[in-house]
N, C-alpha and C. Protein backbone atom coordinates (compact mmCIF):
# COMPACT_ATOMS: atom_id res chain seq x y z
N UNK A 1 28.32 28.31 22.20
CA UNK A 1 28.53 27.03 22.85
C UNK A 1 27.22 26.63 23.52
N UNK A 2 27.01 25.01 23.38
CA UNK A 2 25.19 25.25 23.84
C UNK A 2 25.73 24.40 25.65
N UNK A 3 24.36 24.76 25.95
CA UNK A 3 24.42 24.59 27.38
C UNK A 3 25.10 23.42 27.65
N UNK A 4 24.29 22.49 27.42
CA UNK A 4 25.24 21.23 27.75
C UNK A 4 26.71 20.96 27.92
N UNK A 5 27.14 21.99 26.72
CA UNK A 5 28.69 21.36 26.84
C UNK A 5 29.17 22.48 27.91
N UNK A 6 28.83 23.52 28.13
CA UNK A 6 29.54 24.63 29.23
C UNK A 6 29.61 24.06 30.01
N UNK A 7 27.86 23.23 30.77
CA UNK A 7 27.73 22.55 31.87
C UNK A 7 28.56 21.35 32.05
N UNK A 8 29.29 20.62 30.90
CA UNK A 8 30.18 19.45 31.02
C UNK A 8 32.08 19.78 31.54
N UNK A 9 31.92 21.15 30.55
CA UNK A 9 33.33 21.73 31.03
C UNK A 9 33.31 22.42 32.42
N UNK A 10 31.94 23.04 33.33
CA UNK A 10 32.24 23.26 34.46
C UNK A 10 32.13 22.49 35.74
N UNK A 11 31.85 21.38 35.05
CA UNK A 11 31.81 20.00 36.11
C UNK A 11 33.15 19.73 36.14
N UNK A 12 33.74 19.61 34.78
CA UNK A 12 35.56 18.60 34.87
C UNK A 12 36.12 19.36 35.32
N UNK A 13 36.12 21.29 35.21
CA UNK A 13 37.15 21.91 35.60
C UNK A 13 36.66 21.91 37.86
N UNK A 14 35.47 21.63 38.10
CA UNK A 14 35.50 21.35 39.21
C UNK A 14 35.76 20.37 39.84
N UNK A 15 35.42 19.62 38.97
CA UNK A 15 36.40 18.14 39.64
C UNK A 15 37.79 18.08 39.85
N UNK A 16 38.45 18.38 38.55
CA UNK A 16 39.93 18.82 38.76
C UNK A 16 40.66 19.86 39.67
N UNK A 17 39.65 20.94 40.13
CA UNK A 17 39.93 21.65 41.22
C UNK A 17 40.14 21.21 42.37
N UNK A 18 39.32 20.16 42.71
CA UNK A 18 38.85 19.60 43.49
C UNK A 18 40.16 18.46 43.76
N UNK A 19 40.27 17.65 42.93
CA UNK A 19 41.33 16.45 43.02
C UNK A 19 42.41 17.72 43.57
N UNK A 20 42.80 18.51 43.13
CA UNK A 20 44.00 19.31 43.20
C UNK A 20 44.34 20.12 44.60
N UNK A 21 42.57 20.23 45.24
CA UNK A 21 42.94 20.93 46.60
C UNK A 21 42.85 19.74 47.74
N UNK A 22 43.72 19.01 47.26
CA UNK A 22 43.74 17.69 47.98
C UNK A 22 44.87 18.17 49.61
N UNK A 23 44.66 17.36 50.87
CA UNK A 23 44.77 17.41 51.74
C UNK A 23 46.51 17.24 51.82
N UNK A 24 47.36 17.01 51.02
CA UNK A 24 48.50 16.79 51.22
C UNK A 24 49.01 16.48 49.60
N UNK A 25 50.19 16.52 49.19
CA UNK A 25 50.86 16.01 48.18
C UNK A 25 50.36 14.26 47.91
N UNK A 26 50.02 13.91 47.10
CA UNK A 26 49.23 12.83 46.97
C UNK A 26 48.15 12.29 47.20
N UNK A 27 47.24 13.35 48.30
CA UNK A 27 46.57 12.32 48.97
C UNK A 27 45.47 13.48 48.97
N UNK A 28 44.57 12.56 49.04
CA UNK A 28 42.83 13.43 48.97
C UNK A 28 41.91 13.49 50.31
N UNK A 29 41.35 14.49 50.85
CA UNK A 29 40.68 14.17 52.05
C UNK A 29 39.29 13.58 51.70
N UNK A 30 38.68 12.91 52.69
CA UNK A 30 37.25 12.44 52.22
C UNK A 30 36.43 13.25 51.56
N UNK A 31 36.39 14.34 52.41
CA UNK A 31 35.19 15.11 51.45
C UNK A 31 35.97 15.80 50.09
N UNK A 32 36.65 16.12 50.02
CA UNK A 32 37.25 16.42 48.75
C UNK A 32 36.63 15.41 47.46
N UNK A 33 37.74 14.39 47.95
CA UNK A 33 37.20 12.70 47.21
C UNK A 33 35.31 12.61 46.79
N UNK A 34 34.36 12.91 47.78
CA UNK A 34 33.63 12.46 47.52
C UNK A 34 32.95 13.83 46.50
N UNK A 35 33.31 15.01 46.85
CA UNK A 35 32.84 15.87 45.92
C UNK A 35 33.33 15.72 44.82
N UNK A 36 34.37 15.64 44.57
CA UNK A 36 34.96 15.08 43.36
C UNK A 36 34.08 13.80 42.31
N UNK A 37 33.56 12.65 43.45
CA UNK A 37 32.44 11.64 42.83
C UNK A 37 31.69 12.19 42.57
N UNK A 38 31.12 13.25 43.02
CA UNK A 38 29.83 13.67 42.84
C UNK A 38 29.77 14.81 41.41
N UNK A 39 30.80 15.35 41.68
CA UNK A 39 31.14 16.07 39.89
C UNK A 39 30.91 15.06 38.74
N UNK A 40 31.77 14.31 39.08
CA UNK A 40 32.15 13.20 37.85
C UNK A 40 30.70 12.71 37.99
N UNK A 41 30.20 12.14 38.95
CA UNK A 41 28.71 11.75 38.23
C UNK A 41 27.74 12.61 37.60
N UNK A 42 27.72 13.81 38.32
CA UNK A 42 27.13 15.07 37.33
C UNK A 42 27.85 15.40 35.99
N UNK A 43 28.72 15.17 35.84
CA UNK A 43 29.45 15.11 34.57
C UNK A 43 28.67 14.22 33.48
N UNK A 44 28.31 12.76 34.16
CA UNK A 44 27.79 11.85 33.64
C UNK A 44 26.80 11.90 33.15
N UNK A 45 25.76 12.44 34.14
CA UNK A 45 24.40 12.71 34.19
C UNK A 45 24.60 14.18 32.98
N UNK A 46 25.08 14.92 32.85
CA UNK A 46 25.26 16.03 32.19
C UNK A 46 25.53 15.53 30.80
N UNK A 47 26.29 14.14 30.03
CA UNK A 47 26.80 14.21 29.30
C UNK A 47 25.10 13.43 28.56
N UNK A 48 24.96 12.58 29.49
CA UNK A 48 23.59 11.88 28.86
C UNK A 48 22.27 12.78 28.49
N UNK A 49 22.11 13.72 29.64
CA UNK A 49 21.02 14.74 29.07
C UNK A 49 21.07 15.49 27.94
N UNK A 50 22.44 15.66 27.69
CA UNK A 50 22.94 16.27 26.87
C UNK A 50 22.60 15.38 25.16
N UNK A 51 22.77 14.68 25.42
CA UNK A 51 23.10 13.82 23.94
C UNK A 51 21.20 13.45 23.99
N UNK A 52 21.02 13.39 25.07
CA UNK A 52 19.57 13.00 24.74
C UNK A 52 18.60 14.23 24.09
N UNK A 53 19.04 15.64 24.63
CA UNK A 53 18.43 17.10 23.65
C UNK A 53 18.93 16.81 22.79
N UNK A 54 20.15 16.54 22.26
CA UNK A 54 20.63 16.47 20.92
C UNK A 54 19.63 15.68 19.97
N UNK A 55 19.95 14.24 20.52
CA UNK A 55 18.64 13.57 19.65
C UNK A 55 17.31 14.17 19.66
N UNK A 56 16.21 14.65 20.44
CA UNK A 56 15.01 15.10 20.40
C UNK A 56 15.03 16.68 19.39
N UNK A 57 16.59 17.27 19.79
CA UNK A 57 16.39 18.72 18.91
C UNK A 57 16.38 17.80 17.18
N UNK A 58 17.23 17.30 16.71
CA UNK A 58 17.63 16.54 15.61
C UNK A 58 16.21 15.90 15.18
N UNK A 59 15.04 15.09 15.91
CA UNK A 59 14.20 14.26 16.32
C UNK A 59 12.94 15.20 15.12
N UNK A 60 12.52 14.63 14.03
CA UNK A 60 11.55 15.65 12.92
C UNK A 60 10.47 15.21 13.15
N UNK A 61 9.61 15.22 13.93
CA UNK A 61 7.89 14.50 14.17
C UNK A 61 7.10 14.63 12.93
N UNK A 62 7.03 16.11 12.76
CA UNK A 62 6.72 16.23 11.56
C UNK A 62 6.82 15.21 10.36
N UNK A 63 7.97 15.42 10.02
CA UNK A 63 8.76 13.91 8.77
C UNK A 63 8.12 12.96 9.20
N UNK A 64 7.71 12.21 10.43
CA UNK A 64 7.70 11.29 10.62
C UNK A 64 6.32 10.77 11.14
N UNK A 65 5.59 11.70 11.07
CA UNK A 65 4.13 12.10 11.01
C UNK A 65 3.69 11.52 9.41
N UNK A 66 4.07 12.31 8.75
CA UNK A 66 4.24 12.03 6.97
C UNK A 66 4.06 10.41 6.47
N UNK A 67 5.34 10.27 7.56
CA UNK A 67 5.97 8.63 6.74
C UNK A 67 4.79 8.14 7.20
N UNK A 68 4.36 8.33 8.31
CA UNK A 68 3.19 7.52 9.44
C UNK A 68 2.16 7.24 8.14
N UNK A 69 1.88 8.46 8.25
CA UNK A 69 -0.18 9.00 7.11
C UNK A 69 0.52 7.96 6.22
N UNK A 70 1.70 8.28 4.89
CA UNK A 70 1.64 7.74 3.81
C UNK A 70 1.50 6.06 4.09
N UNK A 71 2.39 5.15 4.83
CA UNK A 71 2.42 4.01 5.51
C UNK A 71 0.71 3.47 5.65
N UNK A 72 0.04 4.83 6.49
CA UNK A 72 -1.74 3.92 6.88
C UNK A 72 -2.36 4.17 5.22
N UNK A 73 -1.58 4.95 4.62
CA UNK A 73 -2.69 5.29 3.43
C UNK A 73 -2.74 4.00 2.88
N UNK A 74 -1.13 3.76 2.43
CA UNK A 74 -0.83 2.37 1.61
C UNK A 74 -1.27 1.15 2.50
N UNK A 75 -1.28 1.02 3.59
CA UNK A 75 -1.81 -0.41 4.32
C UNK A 75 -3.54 -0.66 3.91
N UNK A 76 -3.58 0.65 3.84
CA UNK A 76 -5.28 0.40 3.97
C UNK A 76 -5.73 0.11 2.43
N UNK A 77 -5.20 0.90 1.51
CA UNK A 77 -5.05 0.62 0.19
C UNK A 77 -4.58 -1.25 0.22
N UNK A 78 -3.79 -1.63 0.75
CA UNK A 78 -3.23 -2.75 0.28
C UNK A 78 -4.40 -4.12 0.93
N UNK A 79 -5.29 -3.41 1.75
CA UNK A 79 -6.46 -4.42 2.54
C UNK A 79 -7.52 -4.01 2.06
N UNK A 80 -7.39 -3.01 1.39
CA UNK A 80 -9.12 -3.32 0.17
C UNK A 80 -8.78 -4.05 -1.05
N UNK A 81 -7.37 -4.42 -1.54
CA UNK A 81 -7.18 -4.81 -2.53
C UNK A 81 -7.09 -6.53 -2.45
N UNK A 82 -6.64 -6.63 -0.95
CA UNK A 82 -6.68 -8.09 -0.21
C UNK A 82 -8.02 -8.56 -0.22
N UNK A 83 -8.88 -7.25 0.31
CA UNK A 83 -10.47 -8.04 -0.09
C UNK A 83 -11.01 -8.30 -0.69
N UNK A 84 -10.82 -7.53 -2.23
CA UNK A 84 -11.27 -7.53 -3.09
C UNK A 84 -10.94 -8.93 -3.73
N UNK A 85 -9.55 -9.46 -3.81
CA UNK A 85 -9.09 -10.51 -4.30
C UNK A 85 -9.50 -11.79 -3.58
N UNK A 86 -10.15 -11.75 -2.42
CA UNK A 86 -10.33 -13.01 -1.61
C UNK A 86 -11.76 -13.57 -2.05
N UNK A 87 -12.88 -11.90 -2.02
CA UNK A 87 -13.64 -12.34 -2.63
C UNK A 87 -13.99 -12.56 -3.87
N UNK A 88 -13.09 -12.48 -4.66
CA UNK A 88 -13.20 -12.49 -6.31
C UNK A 88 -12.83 -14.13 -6.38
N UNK A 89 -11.91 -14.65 -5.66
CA UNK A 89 -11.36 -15.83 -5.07
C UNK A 89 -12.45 -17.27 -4.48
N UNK A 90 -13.33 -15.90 -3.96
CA UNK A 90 -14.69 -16.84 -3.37
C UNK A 90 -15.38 -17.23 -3.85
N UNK A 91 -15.63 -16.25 -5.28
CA UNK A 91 -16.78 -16.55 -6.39
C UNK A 91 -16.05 -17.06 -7.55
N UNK A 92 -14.57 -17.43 -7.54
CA UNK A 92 -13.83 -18.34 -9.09
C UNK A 92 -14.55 -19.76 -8.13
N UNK A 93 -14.19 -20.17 -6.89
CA UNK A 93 -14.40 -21.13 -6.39
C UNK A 93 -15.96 -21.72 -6.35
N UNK A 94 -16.59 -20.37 -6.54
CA UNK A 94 -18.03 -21.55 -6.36
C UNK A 94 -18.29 -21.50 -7.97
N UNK A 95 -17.75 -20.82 -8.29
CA UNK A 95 -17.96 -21.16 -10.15
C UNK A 95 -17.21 -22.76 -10.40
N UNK A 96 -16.37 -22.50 -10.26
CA UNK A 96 -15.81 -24.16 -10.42
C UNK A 96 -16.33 -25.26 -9.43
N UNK A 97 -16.91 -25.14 -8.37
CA UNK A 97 -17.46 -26.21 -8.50
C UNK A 97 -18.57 -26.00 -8.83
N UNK A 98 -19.49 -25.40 -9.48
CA UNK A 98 -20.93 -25.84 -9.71
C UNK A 98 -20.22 -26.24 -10.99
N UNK A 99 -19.36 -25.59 -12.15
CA UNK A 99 -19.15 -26.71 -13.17
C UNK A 99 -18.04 -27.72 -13.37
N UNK A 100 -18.08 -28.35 -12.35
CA UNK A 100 -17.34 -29.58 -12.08
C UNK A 100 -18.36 -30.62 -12.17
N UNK A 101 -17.98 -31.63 -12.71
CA UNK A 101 -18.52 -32.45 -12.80
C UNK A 101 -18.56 -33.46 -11.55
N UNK A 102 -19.48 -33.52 -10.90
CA UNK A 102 -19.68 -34.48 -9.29
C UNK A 102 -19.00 -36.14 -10.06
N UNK A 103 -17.87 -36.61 -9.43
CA UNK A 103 -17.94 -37.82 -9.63
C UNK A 103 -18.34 -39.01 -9.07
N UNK A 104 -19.10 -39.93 -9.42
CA UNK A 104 -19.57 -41.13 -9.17
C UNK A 104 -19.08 -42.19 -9.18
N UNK A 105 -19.71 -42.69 -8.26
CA UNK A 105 -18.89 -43.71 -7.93
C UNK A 105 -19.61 -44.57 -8.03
């Protein structure tokens, strides 16, 4: 069982202890009550840390290191091929107009 969840089940079973050693049949004394808030928000706080190791253990940098490199390889590949074509682009253009014929007017 990994930490997180022990730490989630010994928060509720203290909270529930807690609601239960209440000051009378129905009724809760303050500090009881507020320890009780204070479980349940550690509960809270417990359930989020929790799910947040989950994602970072799950979380492959590596893999995603990979995708990164292959991504700059191909961008950079895809902007020498952009240059290449702009200026190939630059020199159809001055070819056509030097043989264009200037019209007169």
């Amino acid at each position: 069982m990994c930490y997180a969840l022990r730490e989630r089940i010994a928060l509720a079973e203290t909270a529930r202890r807690l609601r239960d050693d209440a000051a009378g049949p129905g009724r809760v004394s303050a500090p009881a009550r507020l320890a009780a808030n204070i479980a349940s928000i550690s509960l809270k706080m417990a359930a989020k840390r929790g799910s947040m190791f989950q994602y970072w253990e799950k979380f492959d940098l590596q893999r995603l290191q990979r995708e990164l490199g292959a991504t700059a390889v191909e961008l950079a590949s895809r902007q020498e091929g952009s240059e290449e074509s702009r200026r190939h682009l630059v020199e159809q253009s001055r070819d056509f107009k030097r043989s264009a014929p200037e019209d007169e007017e």
